[in-house]
Protein backbone atom coordinates (compact mmCIF):
# COMPACT_ATOMS: atom_id res chain seq x y z
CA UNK A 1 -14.62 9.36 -16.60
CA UNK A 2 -12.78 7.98 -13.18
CA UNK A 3 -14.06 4.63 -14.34
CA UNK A 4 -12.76 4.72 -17.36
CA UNK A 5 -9.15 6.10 -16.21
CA UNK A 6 -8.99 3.18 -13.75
CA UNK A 7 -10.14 0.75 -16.39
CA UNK A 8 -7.09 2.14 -18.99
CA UNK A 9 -4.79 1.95 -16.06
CA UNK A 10 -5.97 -1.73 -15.33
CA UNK A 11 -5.46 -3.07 -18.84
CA UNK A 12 -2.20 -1.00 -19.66
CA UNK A 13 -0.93 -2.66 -16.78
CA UNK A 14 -1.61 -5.83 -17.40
CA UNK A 15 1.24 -6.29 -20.24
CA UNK A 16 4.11 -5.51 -17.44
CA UNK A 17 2.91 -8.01 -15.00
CA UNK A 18 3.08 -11.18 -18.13
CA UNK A 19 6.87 -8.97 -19.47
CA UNK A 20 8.57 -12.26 -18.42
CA UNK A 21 6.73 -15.57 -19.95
CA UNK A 22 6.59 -17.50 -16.57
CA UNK A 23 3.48 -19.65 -15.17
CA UNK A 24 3.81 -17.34 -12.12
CA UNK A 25 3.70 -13.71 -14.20
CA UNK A 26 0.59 -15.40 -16.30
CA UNK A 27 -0.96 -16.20 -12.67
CA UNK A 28 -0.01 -12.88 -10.91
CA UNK A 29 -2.05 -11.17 -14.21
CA UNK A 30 -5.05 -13.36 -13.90
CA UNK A 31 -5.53 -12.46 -10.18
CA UNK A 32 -5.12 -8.72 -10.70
CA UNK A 33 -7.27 -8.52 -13.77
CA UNK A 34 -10.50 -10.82 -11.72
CA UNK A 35 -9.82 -8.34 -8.59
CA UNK A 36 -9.70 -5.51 -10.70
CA UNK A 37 -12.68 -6.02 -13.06
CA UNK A 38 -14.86 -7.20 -9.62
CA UNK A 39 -13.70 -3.96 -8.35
CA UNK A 40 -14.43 -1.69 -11.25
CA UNK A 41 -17.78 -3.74 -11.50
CA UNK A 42 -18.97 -2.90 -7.84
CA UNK A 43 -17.81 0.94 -8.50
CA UNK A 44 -19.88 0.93 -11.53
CA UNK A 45 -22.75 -0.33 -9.91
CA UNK A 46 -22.42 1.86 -7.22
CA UNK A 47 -22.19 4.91 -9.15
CA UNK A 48 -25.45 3.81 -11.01
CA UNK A 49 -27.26 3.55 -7.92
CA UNK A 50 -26.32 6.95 -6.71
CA UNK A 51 -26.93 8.52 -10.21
CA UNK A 52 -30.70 7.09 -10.36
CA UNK A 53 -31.43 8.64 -6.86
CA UNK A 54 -30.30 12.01 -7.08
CA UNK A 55 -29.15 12.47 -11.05
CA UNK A 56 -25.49 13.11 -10.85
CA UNK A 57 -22.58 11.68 -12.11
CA UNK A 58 -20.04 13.50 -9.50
CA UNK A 59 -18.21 11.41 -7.09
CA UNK A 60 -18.57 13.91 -4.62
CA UNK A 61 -21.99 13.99 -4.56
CA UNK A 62 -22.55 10.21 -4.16
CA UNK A 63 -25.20 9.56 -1.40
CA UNK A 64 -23.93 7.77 1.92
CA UNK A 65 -25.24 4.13 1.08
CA UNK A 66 -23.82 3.64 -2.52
CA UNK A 67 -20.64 5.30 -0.97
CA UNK A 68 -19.89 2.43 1.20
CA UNK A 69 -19.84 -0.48 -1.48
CA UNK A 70 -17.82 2.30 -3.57
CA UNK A 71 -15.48 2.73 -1.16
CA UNK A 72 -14.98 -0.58 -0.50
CA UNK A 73 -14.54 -1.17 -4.21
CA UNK A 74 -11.46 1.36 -4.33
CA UNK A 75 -9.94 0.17 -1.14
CA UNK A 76 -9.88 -3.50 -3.14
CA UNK A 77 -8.14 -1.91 -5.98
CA UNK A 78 -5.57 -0.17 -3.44
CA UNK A 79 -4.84 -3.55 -1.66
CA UNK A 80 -6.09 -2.60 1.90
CA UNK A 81 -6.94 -5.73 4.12
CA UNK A 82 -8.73 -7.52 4.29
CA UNK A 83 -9.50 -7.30 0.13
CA UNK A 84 -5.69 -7.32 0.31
CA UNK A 85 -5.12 -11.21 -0.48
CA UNK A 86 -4.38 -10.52 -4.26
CA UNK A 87 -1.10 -8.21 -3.71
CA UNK A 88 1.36 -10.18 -2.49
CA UNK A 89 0.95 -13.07 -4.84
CA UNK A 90 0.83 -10.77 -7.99
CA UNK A 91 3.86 -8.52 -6.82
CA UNK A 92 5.80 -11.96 -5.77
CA UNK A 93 4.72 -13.22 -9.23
CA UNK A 94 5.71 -9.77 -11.02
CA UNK A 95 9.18 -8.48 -12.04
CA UNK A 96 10.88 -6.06 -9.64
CA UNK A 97 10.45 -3.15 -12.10
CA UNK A 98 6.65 -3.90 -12.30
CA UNK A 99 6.08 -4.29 -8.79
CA UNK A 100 7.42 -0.99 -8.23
CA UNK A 101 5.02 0.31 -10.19
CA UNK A 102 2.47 -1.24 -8.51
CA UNK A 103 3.43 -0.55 -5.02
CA UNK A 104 3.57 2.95 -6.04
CA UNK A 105 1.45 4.59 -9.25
CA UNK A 106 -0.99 2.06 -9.33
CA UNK A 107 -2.16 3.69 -5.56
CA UNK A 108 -2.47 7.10 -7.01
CA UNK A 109 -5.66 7.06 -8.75
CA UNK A 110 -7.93 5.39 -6.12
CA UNK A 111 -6.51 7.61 -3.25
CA UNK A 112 -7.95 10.54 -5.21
CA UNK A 113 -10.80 9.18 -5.87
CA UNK A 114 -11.49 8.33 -2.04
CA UNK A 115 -10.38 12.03 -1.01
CA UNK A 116 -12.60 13.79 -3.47
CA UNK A 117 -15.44 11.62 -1.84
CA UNK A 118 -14.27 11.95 1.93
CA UNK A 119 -17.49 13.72 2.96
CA UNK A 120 -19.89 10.86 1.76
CA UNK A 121 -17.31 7.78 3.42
CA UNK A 122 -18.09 6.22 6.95
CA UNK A 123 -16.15 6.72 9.55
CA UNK A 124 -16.32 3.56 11.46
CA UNK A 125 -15.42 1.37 7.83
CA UNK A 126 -12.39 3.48 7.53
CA UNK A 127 -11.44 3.17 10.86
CA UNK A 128 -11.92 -0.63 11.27
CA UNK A 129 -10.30 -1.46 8.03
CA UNK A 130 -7.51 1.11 8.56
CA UNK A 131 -6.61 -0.77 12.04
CA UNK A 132 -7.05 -4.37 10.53
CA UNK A 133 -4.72 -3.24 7.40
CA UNK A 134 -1.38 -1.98 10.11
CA UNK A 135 -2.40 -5.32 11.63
CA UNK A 136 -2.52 -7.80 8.62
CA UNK A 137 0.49 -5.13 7.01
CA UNK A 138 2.69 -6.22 10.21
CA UNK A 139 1.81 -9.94 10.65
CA UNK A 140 2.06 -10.81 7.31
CA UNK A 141 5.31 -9.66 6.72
CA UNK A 142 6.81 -11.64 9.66
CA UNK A 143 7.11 -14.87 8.31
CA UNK A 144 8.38 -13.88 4.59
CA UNK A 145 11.34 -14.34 3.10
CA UNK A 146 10.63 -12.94 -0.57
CA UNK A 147 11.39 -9.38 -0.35
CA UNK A 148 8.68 -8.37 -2.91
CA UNK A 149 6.31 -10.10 -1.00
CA UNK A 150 7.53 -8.21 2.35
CA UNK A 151 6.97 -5.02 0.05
CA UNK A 152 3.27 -6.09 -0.28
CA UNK A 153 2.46 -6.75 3.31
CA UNK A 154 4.84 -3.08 3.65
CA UNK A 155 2.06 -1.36 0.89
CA UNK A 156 -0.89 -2.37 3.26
CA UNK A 157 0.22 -1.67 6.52
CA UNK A 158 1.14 1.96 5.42
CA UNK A 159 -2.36 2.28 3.53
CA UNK A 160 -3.55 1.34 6.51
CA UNK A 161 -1.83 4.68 7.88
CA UNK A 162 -3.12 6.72 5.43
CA UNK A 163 -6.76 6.02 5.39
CA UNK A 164 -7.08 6.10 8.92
CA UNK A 165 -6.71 9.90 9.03
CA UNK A 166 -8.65 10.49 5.63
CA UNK A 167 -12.05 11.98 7.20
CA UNK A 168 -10.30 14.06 9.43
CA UNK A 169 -7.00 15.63 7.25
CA UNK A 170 -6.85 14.23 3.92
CA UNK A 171 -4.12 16.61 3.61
CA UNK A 172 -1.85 14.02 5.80
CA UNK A 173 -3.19 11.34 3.81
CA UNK A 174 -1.52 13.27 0.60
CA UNK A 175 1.47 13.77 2.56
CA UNK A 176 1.70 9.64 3.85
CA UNK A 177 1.27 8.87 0.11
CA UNK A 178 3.98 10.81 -1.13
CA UNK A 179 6.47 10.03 1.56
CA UNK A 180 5.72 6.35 0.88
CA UNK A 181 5.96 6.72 -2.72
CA UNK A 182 9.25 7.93 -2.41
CA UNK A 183 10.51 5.50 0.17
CA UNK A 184 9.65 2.55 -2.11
CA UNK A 185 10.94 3.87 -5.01
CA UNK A 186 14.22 3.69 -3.04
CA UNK A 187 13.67 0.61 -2.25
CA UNK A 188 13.14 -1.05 -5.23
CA UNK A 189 15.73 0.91 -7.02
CA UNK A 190 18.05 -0.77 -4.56
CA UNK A 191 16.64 -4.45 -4.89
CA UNK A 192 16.78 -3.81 -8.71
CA UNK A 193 20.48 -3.03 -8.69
CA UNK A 194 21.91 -5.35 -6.45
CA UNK A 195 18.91 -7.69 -8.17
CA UNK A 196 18.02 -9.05 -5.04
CA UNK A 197 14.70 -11.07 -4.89
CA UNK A 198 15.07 -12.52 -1.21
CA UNK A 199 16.67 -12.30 2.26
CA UNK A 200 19.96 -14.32 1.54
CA UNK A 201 20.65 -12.30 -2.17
CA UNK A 202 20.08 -9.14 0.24
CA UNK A 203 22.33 -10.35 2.69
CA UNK A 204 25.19 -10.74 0.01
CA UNK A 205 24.35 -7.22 -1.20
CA UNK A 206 27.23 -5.36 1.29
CA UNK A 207 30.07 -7.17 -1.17
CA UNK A 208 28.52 -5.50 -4.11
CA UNK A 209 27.99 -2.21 -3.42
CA UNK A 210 28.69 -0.97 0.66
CA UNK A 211 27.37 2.54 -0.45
CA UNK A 212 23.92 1.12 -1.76
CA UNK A 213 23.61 -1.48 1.39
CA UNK A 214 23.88 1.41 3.44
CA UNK A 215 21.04 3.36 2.16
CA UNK A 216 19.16 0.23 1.83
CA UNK A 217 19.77 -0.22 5.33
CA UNK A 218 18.18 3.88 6.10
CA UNK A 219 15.52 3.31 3.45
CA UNK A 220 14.45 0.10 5.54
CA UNK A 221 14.60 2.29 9.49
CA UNK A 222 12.74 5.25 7.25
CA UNK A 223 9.95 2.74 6.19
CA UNK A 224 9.59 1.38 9.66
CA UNK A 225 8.97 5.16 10.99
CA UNK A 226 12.11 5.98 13.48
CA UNK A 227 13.05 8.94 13.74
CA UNK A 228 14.68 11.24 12.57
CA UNK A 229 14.67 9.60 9.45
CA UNK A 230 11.76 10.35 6.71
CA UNK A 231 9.33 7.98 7.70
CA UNK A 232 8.88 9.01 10.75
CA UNK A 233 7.39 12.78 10.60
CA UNK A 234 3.95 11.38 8.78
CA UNK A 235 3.53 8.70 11.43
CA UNK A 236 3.95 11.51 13.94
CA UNK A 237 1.53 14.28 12.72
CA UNK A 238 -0.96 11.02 12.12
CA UNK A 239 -0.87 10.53 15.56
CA UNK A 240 -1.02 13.76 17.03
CA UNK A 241 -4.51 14.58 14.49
CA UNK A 242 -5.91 11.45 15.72
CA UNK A 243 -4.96 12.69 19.85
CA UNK A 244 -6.22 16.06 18.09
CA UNK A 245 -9.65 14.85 17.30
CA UNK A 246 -10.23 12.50 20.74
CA UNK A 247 -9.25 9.32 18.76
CA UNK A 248 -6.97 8.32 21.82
CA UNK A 249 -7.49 4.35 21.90
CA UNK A 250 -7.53 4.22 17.70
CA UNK A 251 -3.76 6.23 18.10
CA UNK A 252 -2.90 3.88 20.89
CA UNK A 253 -4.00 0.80 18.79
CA UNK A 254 -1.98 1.90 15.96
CA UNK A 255 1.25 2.69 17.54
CA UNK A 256 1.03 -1.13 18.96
CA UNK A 257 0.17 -2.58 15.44
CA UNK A 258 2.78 -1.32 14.22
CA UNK A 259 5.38 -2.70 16.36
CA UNK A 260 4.19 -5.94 14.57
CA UNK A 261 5.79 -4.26 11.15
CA UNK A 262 8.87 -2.85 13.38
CA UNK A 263 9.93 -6.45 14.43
CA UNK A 264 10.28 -7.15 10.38
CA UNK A 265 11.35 -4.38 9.38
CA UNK A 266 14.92 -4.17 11.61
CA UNK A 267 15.16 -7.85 10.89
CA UNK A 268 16.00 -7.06 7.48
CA UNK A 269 18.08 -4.23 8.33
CA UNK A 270 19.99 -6.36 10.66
CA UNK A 271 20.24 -9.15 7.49
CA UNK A 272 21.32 -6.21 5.14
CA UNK A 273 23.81 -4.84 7.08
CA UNK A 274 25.01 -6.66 10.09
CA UNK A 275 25.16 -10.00 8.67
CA UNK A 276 28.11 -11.46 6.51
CA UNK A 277 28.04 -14.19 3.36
CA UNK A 278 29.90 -17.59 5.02
């Protein structure tokens, strides 16, 4: 049945990405359908392995070495590096409206599926690719210019976040999900009013509306984690569970990764709000 949800999802999607007729929409599609359908092909298979050895169909109950190419199978489907190299070129190649649902519903399904399995998933996989996602999340995003491509490399460094605290409180995983949901929905509400696709449209964004600039500006600091806005409090409690449960270098690791996302992130608030139009 969680097969077949993703699968509807998948194809219902599809239709958004290809709303405009552009090469680059028609591109964007074909990527996410081939790393969806290898996805849902390596959960399939995984699931059949599990169900021959022990007779169920529950995804709770999935035995500990058909978990790990399951795992890995919804962690493609989420975006998290490094099976992340499909997400910025489909949400750069996707209308704003689609890539926010992308960035955002599109990550519910598999992060339920991973916490309803969080006793069968391995540690070390989680933590690895949790650390090389906040790294890959904050270098990538350095170098950009397209804003919905900055949003992608934005989506994998906080995935990063929230798997790396899964198998000990996937309660704060919940939490990191919901926080982020909402903090990109702000986001791209913003970029889809001022219809802002890059740095130098944002930039021009304060002569539109000052109001909108200036949340866009908070919604930006919120996403990077400082306090006391939003973003911050998840980061925080993240940490202190990880402290909590002797994971002292992993925190340590983590709070320097994401410096790497920091640097980008108050570069664009300085370009949104402290930068005027010649």
């Amino acid at each position: 049945t969680a097969w077949m949800g993703l699968e509807i999802n998948t194809l219902a999607f599809i239709p958004l990405v290809t709303k405009t007729p552009h090469p680059r929409a028609i591109e964007a599609a074909t990527k996410y359908f081939l790393t969806q359908a290898s996805a849902s092909a390596m959960l399939l298979f995984s699931t059949l392995v599990s169900a021959l050895h022990n007779g169920e169909w529950m995804i709770n109950s999935i035995l500990d070495l058909p978990a790990i190419p399951l795992s890995i199978a919804l962690m493609m489907k989420l975006g998290l590096a490094p099976m992340h190299f499909w997400l910025p070129d489909v949400l750069q190649g996707a209308p704003l409206s689609t890539g926010l649902i992308l960035s955002t519903w599109q990550k519910v399904a598999p992060t339920v599926l991973l916490i309803q399995m969080v006793d069968s998933l391995n540690i070390n996989l989680l933590l690895s690719m949790a650390l090389l996602s906040i790294l890959i999340g904050g270098w990538g995003g350095i170098g950009q210019s397209q804003m919905r491509k900055i949003m992608a490399f934005s989506s994998v460094a906080h995935l990063g976040w929230m798997i790396i605290v899964l198998k000990f409180n996937p309660q704060l995983t919940l939490l990191n999900l919901l926080v982020y949901i909402i903090m990109t929905t702000a986001m791209f509400s913003a970029l889809i009013t001022t219809n802002s696709t890059n740095m130098a449209q944002i930039s021009t964004a304060w002569l539109k509306s000052p109001t909108l600039t200036v949340m866009t500006m908070l919604t930006l600091l919120s996403l990077a984690g400082l306090p006391p806005l939003t973003g911050f409090s998840p980061k925080l409690l993240i940490i202190l569970e990880l402290v909590k449960q002797g994971a002292i270098a992993v925190s340590a690791l983590t709070m320097l990764m994401t410096l790497l996302s920091l640097f980008f992130y108050l570069r664009l608030t300085y370009i949104t709000i402290m930068t005027l139009p010649p």
